[in-house]
Every structure is written in C-alpha cells, then in structure tokens.
N, C-alpha and C. Protein backbone atom coordinates (compact mmCIF):
# COMPACT_ATOMS: atom_id res chain seq x y z
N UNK A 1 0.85 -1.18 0.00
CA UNK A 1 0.00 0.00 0.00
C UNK A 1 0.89 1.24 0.00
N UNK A 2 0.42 1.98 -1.11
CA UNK A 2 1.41 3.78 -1.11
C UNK A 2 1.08 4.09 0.12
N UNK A 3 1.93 5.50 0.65
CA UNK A 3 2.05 6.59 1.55
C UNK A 3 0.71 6.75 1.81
N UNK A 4 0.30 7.40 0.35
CA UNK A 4 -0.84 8.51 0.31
C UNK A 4 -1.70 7.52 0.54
N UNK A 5 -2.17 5.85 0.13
CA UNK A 5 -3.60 5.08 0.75
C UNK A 5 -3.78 5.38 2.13
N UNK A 6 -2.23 4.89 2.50
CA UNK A 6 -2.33 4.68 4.30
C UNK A 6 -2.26 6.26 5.10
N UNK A 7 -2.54 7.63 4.06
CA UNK A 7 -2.89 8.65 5.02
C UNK A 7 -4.63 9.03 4.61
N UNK A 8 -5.36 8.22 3.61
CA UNK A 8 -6.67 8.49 3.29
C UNK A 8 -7.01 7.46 3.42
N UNK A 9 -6.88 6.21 4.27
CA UNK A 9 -7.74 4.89 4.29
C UNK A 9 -8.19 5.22 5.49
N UNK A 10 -9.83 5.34 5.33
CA UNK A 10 -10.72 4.92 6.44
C UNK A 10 -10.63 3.92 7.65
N UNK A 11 -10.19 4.16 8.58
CA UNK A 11 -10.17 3.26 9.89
C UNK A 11 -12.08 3.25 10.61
N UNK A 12 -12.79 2.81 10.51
CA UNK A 12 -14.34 3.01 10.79
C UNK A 12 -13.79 2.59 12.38
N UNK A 13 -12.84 1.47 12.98
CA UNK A 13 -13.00 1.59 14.31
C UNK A 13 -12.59 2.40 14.97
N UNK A 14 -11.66 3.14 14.70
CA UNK A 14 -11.13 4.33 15.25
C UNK A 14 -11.73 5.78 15.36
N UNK A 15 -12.88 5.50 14.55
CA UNK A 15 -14.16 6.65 14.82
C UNK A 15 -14.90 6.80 15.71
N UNK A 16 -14.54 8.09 16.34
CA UNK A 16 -15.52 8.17 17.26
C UNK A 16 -16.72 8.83 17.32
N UNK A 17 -18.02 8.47 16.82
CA UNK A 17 -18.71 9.29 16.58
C UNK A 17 -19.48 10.45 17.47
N UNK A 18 -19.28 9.61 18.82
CA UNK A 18 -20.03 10.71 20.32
C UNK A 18 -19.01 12.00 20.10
N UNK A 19 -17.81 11.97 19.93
CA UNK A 19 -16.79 12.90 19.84
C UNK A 19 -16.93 14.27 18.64
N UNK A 20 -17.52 13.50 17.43
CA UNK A 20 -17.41 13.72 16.29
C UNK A 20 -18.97 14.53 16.50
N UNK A 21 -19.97 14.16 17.49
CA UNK A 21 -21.41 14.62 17.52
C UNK A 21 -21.28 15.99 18.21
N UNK A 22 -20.58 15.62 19.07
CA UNK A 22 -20.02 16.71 20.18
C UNK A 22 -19.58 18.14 19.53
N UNK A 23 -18.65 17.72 18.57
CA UNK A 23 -18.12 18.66 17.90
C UNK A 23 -18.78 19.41 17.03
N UNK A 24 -20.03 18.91 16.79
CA UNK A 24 -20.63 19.38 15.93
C UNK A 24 -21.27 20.62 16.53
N UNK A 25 -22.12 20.15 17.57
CA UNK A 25 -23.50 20.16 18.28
C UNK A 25 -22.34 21.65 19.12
N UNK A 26 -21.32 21.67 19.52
CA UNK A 26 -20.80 23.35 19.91
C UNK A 26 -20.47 23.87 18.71
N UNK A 27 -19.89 23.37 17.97
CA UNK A 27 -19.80 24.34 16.44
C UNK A 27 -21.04 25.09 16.00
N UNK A 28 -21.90 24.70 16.03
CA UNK A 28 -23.36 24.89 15.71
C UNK A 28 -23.59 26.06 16.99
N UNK A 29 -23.06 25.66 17.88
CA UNK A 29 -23.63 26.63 18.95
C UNK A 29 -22.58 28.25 18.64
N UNK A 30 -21.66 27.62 18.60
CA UNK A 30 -20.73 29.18 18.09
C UNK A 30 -20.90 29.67 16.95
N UNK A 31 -21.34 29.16 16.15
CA UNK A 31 -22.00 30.04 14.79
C UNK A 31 -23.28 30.98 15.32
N UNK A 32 -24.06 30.04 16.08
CA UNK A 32 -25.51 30.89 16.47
C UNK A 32 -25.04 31.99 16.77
N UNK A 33 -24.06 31.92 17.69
CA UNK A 33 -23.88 32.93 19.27
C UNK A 33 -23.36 33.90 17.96
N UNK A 34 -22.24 33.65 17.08
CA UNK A 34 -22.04 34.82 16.13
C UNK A 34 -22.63 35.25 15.34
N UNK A 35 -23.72 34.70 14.56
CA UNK A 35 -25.02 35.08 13.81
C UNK A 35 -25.65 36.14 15.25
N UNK A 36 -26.02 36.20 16.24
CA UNK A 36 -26.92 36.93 17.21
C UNK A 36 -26.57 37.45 17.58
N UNK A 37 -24.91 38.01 17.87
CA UNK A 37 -24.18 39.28 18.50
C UNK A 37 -23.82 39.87 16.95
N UNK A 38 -24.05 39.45 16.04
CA UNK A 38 -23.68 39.96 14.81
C UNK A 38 -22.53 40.58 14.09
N UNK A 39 -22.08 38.94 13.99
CA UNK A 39 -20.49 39.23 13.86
C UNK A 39 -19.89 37.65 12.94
N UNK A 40 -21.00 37.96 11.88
CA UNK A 40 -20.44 36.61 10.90
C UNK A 40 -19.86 36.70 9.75
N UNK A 41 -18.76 37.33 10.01
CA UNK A 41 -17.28 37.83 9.33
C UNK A 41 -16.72 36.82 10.04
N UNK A 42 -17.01 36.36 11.62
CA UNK A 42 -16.03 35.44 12.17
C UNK A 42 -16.33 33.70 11.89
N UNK A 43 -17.27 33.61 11.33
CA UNK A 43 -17.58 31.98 11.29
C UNK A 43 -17.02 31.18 10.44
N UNK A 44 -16.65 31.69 9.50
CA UNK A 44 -15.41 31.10 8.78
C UNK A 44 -14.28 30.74 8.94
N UNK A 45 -14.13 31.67 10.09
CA UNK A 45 -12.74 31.82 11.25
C UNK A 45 -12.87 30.15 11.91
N UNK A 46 -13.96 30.41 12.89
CA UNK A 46 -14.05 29.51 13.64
C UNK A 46 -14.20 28.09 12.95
N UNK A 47 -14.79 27.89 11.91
CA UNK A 47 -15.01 26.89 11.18
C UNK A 47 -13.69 26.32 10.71
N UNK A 48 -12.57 26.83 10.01
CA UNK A 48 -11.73 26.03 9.62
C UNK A 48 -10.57 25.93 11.46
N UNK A 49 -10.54 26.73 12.33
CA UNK A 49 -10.56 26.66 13.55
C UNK A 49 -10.01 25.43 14.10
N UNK A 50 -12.00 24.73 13.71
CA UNK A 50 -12.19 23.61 14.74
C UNK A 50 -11.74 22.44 13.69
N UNK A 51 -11.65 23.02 11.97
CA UNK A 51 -11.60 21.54 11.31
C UNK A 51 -9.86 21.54 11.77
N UNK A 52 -8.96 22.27 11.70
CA UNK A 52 -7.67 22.32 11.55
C UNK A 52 -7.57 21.37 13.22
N UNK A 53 -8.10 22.12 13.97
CA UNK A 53 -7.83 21.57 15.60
C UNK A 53 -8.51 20.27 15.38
N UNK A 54 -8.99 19.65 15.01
CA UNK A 54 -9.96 18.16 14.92
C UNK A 54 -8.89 17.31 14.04
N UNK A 55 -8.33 17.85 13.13
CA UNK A 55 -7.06 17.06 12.51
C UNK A 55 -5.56 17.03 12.91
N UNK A 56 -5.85 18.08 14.14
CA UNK A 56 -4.29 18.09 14.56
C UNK A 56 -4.86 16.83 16.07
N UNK A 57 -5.66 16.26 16.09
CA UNK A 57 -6.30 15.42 17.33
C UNK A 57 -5.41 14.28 17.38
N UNK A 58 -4.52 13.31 17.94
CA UNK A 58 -3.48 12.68 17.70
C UNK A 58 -4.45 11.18 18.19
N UNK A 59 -5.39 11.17 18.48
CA UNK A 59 -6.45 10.15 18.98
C UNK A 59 -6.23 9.80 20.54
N UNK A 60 -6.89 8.48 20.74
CA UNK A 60 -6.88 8.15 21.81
C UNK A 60 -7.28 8.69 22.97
N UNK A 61 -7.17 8.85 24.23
CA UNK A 61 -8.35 9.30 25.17
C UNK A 61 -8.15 10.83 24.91
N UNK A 62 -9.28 11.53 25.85
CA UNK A 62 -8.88 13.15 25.41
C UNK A 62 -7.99 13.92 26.12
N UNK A 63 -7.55 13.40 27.34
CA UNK A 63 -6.67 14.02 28.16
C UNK A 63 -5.62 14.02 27.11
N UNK A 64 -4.50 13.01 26.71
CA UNK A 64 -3.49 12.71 26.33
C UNK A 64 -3.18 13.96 25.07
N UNK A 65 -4.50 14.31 24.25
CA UNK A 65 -4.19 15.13 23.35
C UNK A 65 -4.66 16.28 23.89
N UNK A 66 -5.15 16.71 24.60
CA UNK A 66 -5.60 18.12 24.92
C UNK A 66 -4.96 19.04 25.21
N UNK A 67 -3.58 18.97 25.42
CA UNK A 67 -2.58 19.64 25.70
C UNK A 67 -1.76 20.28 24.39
N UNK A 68 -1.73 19.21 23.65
CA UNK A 68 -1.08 19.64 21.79
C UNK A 68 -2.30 20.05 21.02
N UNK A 69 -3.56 19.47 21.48
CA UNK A 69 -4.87 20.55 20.81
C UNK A 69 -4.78 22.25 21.05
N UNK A 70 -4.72 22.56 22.65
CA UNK A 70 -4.49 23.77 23.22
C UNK A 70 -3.25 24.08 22.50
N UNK A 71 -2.53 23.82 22.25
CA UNK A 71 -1.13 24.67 22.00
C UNK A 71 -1.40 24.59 20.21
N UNK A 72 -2.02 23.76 19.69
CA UNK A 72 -2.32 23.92 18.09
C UNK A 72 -3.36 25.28 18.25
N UNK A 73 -4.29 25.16 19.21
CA UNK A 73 -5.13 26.64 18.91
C UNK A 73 -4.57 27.83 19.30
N UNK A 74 -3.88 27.45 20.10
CA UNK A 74 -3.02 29.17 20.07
C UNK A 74 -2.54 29.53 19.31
N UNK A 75 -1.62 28.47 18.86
CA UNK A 75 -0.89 29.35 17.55
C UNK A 75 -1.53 29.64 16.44
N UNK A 76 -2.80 28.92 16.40
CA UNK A 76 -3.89 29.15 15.47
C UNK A 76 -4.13 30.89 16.04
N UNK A 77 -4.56 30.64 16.82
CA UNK A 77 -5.04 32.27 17.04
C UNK A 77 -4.27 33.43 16.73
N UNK A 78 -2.84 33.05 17.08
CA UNK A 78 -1.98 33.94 17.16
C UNK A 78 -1.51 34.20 15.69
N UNK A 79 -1.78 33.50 14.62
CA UNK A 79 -1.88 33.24 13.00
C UNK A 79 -3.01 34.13 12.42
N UNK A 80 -4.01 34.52 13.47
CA UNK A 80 -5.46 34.58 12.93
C UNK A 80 -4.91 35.89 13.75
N UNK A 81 -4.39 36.44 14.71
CA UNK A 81 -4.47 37.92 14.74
C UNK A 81 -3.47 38.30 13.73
N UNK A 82 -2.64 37.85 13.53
CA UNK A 82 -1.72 38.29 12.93
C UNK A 82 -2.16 38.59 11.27
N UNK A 83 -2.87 37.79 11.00
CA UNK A 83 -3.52 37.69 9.59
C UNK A 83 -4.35 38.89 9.50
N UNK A 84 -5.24 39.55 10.78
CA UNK A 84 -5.74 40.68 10.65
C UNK A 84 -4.89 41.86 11.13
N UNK A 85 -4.01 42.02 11.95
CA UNK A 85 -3.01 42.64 12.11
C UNK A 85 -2.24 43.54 10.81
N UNK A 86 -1.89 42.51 9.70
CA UNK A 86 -1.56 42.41 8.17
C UNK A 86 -2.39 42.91 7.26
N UNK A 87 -3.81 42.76 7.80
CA UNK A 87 -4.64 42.97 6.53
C UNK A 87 -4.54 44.50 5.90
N UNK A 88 -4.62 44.93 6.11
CA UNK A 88 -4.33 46.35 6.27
C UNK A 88 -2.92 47.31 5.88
N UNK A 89 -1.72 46.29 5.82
CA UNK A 89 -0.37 46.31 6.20
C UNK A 89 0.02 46.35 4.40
N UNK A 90 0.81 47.03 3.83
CA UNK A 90 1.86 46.88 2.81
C UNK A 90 1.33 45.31 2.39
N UNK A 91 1.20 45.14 0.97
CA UNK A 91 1.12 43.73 0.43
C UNK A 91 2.67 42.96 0.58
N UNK A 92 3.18 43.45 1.04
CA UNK A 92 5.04 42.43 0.80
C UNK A 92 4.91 42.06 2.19
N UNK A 93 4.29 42.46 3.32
CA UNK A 93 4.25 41.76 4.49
C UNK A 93 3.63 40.79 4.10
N UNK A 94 1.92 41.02 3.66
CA UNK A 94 1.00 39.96 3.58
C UNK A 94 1.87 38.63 2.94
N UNK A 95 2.52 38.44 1.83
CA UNK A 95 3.05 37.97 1.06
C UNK A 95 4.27 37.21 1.65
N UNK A 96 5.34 37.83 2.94
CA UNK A 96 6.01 37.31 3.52
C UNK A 96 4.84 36.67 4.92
N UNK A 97 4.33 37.04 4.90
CA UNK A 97 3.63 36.04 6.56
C UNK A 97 2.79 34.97 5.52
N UNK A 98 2.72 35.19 4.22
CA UNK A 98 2.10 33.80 3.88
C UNK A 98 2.95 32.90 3.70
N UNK A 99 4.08 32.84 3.23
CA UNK A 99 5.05 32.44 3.00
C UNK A 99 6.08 31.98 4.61
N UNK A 100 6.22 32.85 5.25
CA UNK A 100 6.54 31.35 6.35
C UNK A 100 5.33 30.90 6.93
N UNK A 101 4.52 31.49 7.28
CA UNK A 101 3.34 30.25 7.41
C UNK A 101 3.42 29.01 6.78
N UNK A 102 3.55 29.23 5.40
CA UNK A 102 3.37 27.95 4.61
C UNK A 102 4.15 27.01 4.72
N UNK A 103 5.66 27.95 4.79
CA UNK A 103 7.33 27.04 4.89
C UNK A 103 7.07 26.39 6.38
N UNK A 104 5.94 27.01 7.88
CA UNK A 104 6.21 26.09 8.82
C UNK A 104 5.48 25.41 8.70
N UNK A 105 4.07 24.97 8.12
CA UNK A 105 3.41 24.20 7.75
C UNK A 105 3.98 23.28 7.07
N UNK A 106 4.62 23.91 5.81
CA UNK A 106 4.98 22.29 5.33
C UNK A 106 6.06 21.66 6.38
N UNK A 107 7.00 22.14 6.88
CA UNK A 107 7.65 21.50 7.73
C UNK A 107 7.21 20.45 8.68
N UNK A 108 5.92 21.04 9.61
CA UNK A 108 5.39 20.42 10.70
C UNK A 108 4.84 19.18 9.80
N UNK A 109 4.02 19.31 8.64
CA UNK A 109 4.00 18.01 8.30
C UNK A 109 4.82 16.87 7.83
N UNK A 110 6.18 17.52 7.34
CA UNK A 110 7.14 16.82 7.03
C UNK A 110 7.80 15.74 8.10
N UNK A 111 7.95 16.72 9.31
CA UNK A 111 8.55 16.36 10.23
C UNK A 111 7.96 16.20 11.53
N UNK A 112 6.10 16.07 11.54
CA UNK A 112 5.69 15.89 12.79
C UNK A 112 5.37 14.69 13.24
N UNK A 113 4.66 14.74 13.81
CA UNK A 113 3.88 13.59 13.85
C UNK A 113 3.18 12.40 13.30
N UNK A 114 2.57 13.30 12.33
CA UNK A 114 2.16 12.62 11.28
C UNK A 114 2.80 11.59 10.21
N UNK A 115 3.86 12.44 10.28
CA UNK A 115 4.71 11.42 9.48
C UNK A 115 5.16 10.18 10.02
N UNK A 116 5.13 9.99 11.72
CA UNK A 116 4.87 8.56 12.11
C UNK A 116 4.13 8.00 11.85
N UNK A 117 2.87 8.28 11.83
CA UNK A 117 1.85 7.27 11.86
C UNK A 117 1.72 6.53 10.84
N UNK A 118 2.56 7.42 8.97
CA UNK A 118 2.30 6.78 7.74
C UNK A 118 2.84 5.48 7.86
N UNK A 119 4.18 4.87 8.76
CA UNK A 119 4.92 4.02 8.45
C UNK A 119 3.95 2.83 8.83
C-alpha cells in the first residue's frame, strides 16, 4: 500500500462518533452565538478553527491530546491575529507572513507527527 492510501484509508473503528457529535453540536452553537451578537465575518474563522484543531487530534483518550490541541489553537489564534493585524499592512508583508506560514506548515507536516503514523 502507497504513503498517500495509508494517510486516506478509512479506519471506521477508530471513529468516534459521540466525539465527532459533540463537535458538531458546539460548532453549531458558536455560529448561532455569532449570527446573534452579529459578527459573521467570524464563522469562517471559527469553522476552519475547529476543522484544523480536529485534525491536529493525535487520537486516543482526550486528556493525552488536549494539551497539543491547546497549543495547536493558540498558535492558530496567534496566526489569525496576525492575519488581521496584516490585513491592512503593505502587500510584501502579507506575502512574507504567507510564505513562512506555509514554509512552517509544510515543515510540521514533514517532520511531525504525522509522518509517524504513515509508516
């Protein structure tokens, strides 16, 4: 089996769906809450947010990952002020903060975690 099967082959036991319901069922609730204080410029935010934090989830019970979840959303956040921080800013910033963003992204996948699990 290639790389790429064994990072898109479906594991159905390793699904958790109460987890997966969960996630939904507050996602849903933080869209409302931003639809009703009126502020859904941000739900797009939050939406790729929770998909990015749900794939950085390393499995297994939730204690064990909740600690590299929390530290994936900070720097998420701290990406997401910074992105509005920029918006506004000279296009050669925008252009350099996309650009190491991207260079640490590809890195972290090169060299994180993930790349154990393919073997």
């Amino acid at each position: 089996m290639s790389p790429i099967a064994k990072v898109f082959k479906l594991d159905r036991k390793a699904l958790n769906v109460p987890r997966a319901v969960a996630v939904v069922v507050i996602l849903a609730a933080v869209v409302v809450v931003l639809e009703v204080i009126d502020e859904p410029q941000y739900v797009i935010t939050v939406v790729f947010a929770v998909l990015f934090a749900g794939l950085s989830d390393p499995g297994g019970d939730f204690g064990s990952g909740a600690i590299r979840m929390g530290v994936f959303a900070l720097l998420g956040a701290l990406l997401t002020l910074l992105g509005f921080g920029l918006g506004g800013a000279a296009w050669e910033l925008v252009v350099l903060a996309a650009f190491v963003v991207t260079l640490l992204g590809g890195l972290a996948v090169k060299f994180g975690l993930s790349r154990h699990r393919c073997r």
